[in-house]
N, C-alpha and C. Protein backbone atom coordinates (compact mmCIF):
# COMPACT_ATOMS: atom_id res chain seq x y z
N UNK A 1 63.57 106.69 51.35
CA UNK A 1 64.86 107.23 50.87
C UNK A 1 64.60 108.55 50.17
N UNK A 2 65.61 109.62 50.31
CA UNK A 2 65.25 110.63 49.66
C UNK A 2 66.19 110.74 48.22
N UNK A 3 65.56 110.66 47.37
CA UNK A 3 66.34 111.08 46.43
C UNK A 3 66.82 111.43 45.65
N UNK A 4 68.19 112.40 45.61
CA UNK A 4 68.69 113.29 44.64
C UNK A 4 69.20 113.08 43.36
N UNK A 5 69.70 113.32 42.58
CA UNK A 5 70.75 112.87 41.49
C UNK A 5 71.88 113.02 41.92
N UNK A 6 72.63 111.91 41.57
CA UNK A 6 74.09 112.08 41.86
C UNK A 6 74.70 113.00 40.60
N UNK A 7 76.44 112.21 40.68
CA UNK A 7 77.50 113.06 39.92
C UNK A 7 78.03 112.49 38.71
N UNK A 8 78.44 113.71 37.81
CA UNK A 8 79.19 113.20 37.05
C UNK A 8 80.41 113.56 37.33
N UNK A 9 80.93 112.21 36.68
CA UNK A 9 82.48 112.49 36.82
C UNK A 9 83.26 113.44 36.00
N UNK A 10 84.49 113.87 36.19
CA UNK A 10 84.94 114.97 35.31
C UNK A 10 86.49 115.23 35.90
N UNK A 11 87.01 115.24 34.85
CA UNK A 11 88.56 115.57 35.18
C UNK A 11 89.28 117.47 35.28
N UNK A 12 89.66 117.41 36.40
CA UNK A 12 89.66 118.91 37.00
C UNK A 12 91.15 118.54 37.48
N UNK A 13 91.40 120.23 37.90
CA UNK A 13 93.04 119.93 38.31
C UNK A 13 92.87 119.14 39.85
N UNK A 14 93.96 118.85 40.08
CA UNK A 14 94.30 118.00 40.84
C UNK A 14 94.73 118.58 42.88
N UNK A 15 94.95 118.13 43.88
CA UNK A 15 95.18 118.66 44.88
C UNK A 15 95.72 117.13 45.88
N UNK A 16 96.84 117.60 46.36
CA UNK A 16 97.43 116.46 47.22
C UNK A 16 97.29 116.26 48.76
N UNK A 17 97.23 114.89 49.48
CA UNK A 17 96.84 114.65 50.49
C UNK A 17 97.64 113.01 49.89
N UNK A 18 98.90 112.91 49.99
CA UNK A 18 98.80 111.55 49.55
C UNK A 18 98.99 110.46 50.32
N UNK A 19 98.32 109.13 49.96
CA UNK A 19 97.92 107.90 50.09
C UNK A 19 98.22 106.99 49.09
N UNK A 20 98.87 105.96 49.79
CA UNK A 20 99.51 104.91 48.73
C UNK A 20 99.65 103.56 48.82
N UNK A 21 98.04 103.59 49.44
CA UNK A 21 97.91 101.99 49.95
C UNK A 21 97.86 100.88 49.09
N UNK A 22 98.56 99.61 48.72
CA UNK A 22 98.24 98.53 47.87
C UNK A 22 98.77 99.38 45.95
N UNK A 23 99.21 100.39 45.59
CA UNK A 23 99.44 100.73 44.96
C UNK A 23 101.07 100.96 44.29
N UNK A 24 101.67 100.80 43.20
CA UNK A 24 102.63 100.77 42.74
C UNK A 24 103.47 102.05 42.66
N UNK A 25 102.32 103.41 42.46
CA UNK A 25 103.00 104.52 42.09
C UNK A 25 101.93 105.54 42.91
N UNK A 26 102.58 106.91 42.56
CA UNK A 26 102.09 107.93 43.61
C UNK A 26 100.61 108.02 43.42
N UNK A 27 99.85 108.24 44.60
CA UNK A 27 98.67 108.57 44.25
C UNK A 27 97.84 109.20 45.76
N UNK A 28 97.04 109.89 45.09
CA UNK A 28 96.71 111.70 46.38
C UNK A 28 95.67 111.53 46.25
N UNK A 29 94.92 111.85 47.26
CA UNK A 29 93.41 112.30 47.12
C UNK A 29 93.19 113.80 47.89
N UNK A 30 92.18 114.23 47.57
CA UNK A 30 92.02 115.70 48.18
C UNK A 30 90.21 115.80 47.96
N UNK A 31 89.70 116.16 48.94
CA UNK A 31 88.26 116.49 49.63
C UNK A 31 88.29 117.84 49.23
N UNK A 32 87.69 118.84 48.80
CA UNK A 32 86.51 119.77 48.56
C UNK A 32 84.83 119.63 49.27
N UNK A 33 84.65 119.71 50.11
CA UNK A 33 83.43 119.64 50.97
C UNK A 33 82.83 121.31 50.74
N UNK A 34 81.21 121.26 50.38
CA UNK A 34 80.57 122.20 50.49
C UNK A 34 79.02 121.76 51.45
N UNK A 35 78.92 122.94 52.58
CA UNK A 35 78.10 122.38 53.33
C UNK A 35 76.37 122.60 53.26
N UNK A 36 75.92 121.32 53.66
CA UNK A 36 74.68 121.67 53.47
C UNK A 36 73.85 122.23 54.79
N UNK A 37 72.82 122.75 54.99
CA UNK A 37 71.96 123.05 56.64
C UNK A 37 71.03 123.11 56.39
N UNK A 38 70.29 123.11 57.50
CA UNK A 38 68.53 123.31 57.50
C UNK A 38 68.01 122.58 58.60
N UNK A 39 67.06 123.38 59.12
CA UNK A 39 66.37 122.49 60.54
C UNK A 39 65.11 121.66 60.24
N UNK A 40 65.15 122.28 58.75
CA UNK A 40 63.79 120.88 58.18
C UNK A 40 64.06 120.39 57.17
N UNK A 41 63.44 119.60 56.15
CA UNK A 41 63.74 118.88 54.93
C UNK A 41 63.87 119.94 54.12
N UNK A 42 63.06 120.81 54.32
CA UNK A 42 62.70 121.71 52.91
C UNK A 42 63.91 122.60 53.29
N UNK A 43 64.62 122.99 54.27
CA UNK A 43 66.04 123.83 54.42
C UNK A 43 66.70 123.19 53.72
N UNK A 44 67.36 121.83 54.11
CA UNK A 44 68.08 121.63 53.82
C UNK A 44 67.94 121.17 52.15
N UNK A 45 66.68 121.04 51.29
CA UNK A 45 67.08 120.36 50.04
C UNK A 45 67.42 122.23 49.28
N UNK A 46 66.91 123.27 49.73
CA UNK A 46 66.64 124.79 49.81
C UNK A 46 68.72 125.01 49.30
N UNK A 47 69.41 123.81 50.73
CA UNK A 47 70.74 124.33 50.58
C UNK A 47 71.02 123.38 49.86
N UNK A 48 70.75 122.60 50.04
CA UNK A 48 71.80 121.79 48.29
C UNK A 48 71.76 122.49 47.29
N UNK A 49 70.45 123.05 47.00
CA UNK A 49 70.37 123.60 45.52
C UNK A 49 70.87 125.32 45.56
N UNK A 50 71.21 125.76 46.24
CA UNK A 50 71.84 127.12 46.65
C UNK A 50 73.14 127.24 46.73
N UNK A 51 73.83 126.18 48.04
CA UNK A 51 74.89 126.28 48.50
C UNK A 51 76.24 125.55 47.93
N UNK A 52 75.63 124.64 46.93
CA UNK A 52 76.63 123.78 46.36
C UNK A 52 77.73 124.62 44.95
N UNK A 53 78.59 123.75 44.50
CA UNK A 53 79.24 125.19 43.58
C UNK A 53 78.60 124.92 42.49
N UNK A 54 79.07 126.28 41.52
CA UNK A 54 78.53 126.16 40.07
C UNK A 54 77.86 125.05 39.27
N UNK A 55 78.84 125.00 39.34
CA UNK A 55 79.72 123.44 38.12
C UNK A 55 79.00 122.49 38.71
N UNK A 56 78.19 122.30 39.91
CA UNK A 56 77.64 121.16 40.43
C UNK A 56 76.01 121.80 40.04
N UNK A 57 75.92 122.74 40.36
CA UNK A 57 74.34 123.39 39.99
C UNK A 57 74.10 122.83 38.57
N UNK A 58 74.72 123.13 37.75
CA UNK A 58 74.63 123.55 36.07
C UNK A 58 74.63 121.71 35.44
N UNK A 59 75.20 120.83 36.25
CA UNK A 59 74.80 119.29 36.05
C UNK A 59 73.37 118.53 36.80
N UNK A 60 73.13 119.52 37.77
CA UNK A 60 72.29 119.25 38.53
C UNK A 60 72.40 118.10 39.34
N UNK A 61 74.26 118.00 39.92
CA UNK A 61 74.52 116.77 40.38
C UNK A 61 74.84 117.30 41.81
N UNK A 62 75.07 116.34 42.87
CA UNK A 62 75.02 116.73 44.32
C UNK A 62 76.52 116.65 44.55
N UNK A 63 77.87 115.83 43.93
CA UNK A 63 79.15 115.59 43.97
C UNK A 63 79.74 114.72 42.87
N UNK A 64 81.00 114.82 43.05
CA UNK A 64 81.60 114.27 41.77
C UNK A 64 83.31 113.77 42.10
N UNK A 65 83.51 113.11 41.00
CA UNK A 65 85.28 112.88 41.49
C UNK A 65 85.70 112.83 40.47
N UNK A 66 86.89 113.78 40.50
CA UNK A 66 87.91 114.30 39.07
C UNK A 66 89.10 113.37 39.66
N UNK A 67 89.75 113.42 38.44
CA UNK A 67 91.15 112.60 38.12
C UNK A 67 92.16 113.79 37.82
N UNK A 68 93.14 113.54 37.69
CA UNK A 68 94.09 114.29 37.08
C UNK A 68 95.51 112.76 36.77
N UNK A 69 95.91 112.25 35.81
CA UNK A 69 96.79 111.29 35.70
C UNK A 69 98.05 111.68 34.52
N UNK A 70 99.49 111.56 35.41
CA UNK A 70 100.52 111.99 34.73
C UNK A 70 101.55 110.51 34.84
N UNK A 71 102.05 110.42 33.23
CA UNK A 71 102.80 109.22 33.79
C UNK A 71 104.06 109.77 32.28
N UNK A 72 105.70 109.58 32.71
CA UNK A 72 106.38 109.64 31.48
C UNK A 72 106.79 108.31 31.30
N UNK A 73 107.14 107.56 30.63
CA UNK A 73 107.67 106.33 30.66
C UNK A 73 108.82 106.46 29.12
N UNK A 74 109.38 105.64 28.92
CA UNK A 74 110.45 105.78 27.88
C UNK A 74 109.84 104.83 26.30
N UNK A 75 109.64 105.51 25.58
CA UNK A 75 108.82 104.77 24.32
C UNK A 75 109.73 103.31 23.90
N UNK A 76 111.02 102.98 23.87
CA UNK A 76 111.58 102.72 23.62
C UNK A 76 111.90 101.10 24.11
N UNK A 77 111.80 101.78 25.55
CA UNK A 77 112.04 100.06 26.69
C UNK A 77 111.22 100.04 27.53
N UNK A 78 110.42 101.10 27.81
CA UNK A 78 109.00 101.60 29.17
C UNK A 78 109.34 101.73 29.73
N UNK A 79 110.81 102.32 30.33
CA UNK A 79 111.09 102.28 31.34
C UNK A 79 110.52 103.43 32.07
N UNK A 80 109.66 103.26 33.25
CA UNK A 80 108.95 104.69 33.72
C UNK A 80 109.67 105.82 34.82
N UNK A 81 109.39 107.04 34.21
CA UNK A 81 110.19 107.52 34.85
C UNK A 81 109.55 108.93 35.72
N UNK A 82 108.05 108.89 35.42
CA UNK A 82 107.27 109.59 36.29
C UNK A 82 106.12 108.98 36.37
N UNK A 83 104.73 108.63 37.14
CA UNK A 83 103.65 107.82 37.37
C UNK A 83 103.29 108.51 38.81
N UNK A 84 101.75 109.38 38.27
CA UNK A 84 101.27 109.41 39.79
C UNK A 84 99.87 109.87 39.15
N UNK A 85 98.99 109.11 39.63
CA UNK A 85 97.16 109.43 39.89
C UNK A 85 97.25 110.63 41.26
N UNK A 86 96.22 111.21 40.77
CA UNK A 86 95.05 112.42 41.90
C UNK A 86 93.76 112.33 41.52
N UNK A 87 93.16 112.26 42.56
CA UNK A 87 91.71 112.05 42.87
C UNK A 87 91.32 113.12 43.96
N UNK A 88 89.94 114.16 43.18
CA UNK A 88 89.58 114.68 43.84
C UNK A 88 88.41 114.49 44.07
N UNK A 89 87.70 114.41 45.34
CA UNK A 89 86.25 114.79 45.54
C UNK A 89 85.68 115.86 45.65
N UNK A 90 84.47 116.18 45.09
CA UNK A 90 83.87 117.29 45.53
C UNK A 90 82.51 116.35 46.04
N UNK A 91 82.24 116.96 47.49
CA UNK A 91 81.01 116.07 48.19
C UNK A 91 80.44 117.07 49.13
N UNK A 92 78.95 117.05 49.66
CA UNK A 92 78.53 117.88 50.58
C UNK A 92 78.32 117.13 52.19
N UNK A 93 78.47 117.71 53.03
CA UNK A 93 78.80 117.90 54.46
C UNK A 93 77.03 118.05 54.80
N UNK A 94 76.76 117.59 55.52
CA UNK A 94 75.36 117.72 56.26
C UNK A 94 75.32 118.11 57.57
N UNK A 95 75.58 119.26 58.04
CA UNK A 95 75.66 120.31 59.47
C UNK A 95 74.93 120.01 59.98
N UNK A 96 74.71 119.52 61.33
CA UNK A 96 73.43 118.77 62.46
C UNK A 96 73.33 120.21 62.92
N UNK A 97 71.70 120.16 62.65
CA UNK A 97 70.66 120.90 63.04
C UNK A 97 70.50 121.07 65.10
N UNK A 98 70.72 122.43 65.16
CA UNK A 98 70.61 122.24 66.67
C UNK A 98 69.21 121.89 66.98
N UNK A 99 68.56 122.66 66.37
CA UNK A 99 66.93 122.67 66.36
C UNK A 99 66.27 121.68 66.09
N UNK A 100 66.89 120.58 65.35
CA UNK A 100 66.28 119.36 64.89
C UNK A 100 67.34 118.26 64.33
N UNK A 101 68.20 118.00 65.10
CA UNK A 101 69.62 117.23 65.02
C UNK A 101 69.04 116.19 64.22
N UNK A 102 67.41 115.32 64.28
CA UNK A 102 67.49 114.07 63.76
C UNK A 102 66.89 114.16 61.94
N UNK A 103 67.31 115.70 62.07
CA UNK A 103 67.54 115.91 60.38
C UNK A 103 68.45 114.95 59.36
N UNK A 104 69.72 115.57 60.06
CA UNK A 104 70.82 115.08 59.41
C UNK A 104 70.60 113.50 59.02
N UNK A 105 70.29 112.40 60.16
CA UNK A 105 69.58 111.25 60.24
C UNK A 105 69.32 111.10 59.03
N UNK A 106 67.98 111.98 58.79
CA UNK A 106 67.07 111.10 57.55
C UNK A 106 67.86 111.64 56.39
N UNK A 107 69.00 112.00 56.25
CA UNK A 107 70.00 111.99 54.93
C UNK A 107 70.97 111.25 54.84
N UNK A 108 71.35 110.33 55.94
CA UNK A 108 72.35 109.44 55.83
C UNK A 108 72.38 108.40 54.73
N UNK A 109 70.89 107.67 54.54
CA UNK A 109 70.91 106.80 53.72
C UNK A 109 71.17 107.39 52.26
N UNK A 110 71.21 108.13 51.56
CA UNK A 110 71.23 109.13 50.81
C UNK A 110 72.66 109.38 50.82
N UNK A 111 73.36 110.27 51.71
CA UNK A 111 74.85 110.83 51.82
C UNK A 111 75.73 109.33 51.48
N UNK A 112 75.55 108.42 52.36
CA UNK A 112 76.40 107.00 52.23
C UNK A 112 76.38 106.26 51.09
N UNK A 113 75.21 106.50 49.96
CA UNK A 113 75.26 105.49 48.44
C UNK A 113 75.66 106.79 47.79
N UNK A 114 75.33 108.19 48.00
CA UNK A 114 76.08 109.05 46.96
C UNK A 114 77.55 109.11 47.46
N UNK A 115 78.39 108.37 48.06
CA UNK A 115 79.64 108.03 48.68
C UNK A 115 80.17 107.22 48.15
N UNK A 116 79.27 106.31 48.07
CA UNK A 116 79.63 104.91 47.30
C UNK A 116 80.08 104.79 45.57
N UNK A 117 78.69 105.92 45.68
CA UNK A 117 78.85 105.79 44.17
C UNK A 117 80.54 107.09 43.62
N UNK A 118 80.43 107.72 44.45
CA UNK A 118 81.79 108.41 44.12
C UNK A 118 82.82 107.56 44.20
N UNK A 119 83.15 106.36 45.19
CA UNK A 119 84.34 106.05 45.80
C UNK A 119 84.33 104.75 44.58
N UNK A 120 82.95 104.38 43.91
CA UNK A 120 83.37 103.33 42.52
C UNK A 120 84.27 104.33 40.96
N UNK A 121 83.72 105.53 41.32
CA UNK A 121 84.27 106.38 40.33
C UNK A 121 85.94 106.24 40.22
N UNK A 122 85.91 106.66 41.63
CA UNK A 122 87.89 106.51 41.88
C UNK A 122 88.25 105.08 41.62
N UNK A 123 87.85 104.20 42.63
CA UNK A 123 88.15 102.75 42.17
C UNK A 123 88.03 102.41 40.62
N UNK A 124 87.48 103.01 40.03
CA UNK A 124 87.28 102.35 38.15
C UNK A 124 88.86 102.93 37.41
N UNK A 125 89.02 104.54 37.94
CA UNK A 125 89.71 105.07 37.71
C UNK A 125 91.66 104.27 37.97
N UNK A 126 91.23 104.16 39.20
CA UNK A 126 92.57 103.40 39.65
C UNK A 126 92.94 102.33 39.25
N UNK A 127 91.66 101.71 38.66
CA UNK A 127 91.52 100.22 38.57
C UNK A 127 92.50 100.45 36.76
N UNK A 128 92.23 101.22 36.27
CA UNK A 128 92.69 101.05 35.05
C UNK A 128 94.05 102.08 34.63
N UNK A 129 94.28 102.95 35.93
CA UNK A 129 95.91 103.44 36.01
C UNK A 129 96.92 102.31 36.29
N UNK A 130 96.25 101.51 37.46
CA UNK A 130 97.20 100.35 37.61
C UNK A 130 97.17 99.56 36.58
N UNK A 131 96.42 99.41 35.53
CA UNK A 131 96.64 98.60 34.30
C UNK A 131 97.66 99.01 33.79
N UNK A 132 97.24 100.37 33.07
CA UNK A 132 98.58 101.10 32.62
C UNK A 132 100.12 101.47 32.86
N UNK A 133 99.58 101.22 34.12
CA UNK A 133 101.13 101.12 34.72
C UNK A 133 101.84 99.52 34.57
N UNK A 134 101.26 98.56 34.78
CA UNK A 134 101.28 97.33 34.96
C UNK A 134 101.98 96.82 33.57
N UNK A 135 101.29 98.03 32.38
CA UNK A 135 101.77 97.47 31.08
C UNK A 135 103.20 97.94 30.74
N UNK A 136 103.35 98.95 31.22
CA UNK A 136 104.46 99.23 31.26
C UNK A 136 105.84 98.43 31.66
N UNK A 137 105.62 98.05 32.94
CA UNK A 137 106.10 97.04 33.69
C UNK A 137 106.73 95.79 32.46
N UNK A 138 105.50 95.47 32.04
CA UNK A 138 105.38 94.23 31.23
C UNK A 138 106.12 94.29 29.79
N UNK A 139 106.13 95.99 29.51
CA UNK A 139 107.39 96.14 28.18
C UNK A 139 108.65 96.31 28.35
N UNK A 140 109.15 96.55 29.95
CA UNK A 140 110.29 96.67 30.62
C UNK A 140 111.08 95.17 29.86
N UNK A 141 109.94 94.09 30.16
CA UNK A 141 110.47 92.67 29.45
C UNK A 141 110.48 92.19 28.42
N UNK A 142 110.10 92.93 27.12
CA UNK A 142 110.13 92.81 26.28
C UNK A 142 108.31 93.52 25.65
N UNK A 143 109.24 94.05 24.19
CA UNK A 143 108.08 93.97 22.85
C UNK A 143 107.07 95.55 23.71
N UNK A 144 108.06 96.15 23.59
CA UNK A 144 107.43 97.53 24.38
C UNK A 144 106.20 98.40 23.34
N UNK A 145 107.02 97.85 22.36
CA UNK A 145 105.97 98.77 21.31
C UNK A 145 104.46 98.59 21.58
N UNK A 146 104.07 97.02 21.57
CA UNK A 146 103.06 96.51 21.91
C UNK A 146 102.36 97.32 23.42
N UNK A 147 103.24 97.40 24.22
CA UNK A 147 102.21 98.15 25.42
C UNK A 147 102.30 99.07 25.07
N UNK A 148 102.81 99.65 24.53
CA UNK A 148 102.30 101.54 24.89
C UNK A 148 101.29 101.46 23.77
N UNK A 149 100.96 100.34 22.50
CA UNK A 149 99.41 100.26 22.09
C UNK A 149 98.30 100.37 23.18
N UNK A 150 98.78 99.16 23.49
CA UNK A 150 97.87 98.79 25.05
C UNK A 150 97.67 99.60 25.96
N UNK A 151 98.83 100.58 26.13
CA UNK A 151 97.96 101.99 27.32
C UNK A 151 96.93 102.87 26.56
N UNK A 152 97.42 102.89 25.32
CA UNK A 152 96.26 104.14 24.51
C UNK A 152 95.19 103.76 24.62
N UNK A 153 95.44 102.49 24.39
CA UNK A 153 93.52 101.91 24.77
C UNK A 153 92.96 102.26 26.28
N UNK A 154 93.86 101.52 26.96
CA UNK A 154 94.12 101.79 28.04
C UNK A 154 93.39 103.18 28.85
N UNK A 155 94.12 104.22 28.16
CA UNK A 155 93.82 105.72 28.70
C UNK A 155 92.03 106.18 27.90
N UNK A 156 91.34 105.55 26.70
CA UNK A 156 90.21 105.45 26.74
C UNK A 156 89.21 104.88 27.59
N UNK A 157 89.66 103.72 27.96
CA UNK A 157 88.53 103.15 28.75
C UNK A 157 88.30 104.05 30.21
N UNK A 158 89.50 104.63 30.78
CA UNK A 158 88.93 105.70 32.07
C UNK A 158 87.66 106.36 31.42
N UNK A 159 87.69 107.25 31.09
CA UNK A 159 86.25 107.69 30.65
C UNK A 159 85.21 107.00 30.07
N UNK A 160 85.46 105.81 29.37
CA UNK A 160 84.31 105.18 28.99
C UNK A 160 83.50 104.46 30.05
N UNK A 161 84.68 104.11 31.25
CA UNK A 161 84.52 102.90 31.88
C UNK A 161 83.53 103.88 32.99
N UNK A 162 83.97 105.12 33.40
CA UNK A 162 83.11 105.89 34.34
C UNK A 162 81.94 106.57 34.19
N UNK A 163 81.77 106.47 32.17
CA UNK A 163 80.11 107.01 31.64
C UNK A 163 79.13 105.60 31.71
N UNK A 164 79.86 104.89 31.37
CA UNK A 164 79.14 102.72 31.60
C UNK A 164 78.10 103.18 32.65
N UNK A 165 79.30 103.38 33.67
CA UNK A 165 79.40 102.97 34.85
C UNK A 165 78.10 103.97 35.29
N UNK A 166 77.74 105.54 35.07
CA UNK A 166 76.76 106.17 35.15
C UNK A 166 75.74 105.79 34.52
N UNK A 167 75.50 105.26 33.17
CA UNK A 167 74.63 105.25 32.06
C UNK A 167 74.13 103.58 33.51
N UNK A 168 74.63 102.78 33.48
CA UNK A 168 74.37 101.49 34.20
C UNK A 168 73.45 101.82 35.51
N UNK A 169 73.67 102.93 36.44
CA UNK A 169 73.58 103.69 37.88
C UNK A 169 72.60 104.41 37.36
N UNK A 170 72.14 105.12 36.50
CA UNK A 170 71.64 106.14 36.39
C UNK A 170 72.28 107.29 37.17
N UNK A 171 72.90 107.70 37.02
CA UNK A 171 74.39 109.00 37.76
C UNK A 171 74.00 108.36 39.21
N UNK A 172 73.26 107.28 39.97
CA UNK A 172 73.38 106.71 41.46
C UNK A 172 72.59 106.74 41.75
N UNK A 173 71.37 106.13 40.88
CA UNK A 173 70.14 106.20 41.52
C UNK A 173 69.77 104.51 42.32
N UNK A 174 70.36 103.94 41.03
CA UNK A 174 70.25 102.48 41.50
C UNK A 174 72.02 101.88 41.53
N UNK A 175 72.40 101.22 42.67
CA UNK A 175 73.09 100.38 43.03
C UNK A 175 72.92 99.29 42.35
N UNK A 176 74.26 98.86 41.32
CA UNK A 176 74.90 97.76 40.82
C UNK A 176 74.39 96.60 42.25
N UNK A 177 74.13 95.60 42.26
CA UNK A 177 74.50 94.07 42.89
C UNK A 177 75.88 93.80 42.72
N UNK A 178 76.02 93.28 41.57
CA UNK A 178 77.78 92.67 41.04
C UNK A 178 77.89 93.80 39.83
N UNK A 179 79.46 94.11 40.21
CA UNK A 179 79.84 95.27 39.15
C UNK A 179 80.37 94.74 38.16
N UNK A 180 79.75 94.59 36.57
CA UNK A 180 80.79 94.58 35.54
C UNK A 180 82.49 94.80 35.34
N UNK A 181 82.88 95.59 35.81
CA UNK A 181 84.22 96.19 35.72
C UNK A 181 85.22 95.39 36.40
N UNK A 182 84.89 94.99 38.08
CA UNK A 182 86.11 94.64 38.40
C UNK A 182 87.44 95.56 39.55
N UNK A 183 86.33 96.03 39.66
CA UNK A 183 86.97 97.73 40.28
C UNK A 183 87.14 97.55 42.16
N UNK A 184 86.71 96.38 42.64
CA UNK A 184 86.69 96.09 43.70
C UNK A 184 87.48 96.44 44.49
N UNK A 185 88.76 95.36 44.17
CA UNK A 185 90.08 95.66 44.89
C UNK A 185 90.47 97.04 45.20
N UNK A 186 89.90 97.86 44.42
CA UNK A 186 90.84 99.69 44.42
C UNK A 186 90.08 100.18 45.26
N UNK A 187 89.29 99.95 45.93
CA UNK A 187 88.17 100.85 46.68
C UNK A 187 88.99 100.88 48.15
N UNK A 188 89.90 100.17 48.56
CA UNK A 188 90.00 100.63 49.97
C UNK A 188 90.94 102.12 49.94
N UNK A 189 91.51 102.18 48.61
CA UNK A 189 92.05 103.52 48.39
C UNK A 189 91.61 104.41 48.53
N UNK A 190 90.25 104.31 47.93
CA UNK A 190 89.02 105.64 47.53
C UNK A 190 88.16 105.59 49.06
N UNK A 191 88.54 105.22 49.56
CA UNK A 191 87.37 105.00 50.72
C UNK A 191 87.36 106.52 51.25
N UNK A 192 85.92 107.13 51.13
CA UNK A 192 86.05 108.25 51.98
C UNK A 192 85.24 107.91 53.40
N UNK A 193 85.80 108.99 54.28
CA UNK A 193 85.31 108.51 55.95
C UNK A 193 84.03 109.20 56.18
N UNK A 194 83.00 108.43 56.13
CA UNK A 194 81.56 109.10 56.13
C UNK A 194 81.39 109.72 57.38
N UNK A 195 82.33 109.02 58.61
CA UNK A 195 81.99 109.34 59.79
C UNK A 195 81.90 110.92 59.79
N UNK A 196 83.09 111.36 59.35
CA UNK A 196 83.74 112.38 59.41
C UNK A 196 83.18 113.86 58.61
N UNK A 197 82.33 113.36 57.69
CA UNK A 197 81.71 114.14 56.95
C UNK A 197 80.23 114.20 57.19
N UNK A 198 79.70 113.57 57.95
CA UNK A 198 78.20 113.59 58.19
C UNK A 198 78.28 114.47 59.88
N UNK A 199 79.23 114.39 61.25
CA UNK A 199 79.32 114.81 61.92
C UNK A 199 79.50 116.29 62.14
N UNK A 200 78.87 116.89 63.23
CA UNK A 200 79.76 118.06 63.93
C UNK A 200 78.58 119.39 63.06
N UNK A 201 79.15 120.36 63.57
CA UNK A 201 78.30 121.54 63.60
C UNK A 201 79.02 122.39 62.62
């Protein structure tokens, strides 16, 4: 296995493509792909560390997934009256080598867990918007004051729950077995299409 450091997570503005599978309220995802090449190992690790952006150099991470989360709800009764998650990726593209196509190959195992480990980022993320939203819901029926306690907490644990979640991974070096969190269910949301990003010239 070859391997890099993954990402940290980080909240950046937002970009729409939306998707709203199994979910209550609006929610977008949007891809940023920067590409990598090389007809040997040493090209291509040459372009990760060249070709990727800034902000990814200066962490020394290979990709990452920002949030952006807006919700108004009414302090009063919860009644909500705006709610929508964005999820962005930033991830790199691996360009098949004409000269040596079975390059790309020996980065798959590599490209597919730094995938993984992005697509638990979003899932943790979602996993605890739908809380927040959920609580809302739940002051619609009474004793509202009490949830909108419960979202403030609520809106801490996103970030705590996605540094755990690195500090646990080492930013994706090692793969969780069973995840603490619970974040399962949200992943068919976050699913990005590896096919699609490892292919083509």
């Amino acid at each position: 296995m070859l391997y890099r450091l993954l990402s940290l997570a980080a909240i950046v503005p937002f970009y729409a493509n939306a998707a709203e599978t199994l979910l209550p309220f609006s929610f977008s995802t949007h891809y940023e792909v920067y590409i990598v090449e090389g007809d040997t190992i040493s090209d291509v690790e040459v372009s990760f560390d060249s070709d990727k952006p800034k902000f990814l150099k200066d962490k020394n991470a290979d990709g990452y997934t920002g949030w952006e989360y807006d919700y108004w709800a009414d302090d009063n009764t919860c009644e909500i009256k705006a709610f929508n998650l964005d999820i962005t990726y930033k991830l790199p593209r691996i360009k098949q080598s004409v000269a040596s196509p079975e390059i790309s190959e020996l980065y798959r195992e590599y490209i597919e867990q730094l995938y993984r480990h992005e697509e638990t980022h979003c899932a943790l993320t979602v996993m605890t918007i739908n809380h927040i939203y959920q609580a809302f819901k739940k002051g619609q029926e009474g004793n509202c004051t009490e949830q909108n306690h419960r979202v403030n907490k609520l809106t801490d644990r996103i970030n705590e729950d996605n540094e755990l979640f690195d500090t646990y991974t080492n930013h994706g070096e090692i793969e969780l077995a069973v995840s603490p969190f619970g974040e399962e269910p949200f992943y068919p949301v976050c699913k990005i299409p590896f096919s699609g990003m490892m292919a083509g010239n």
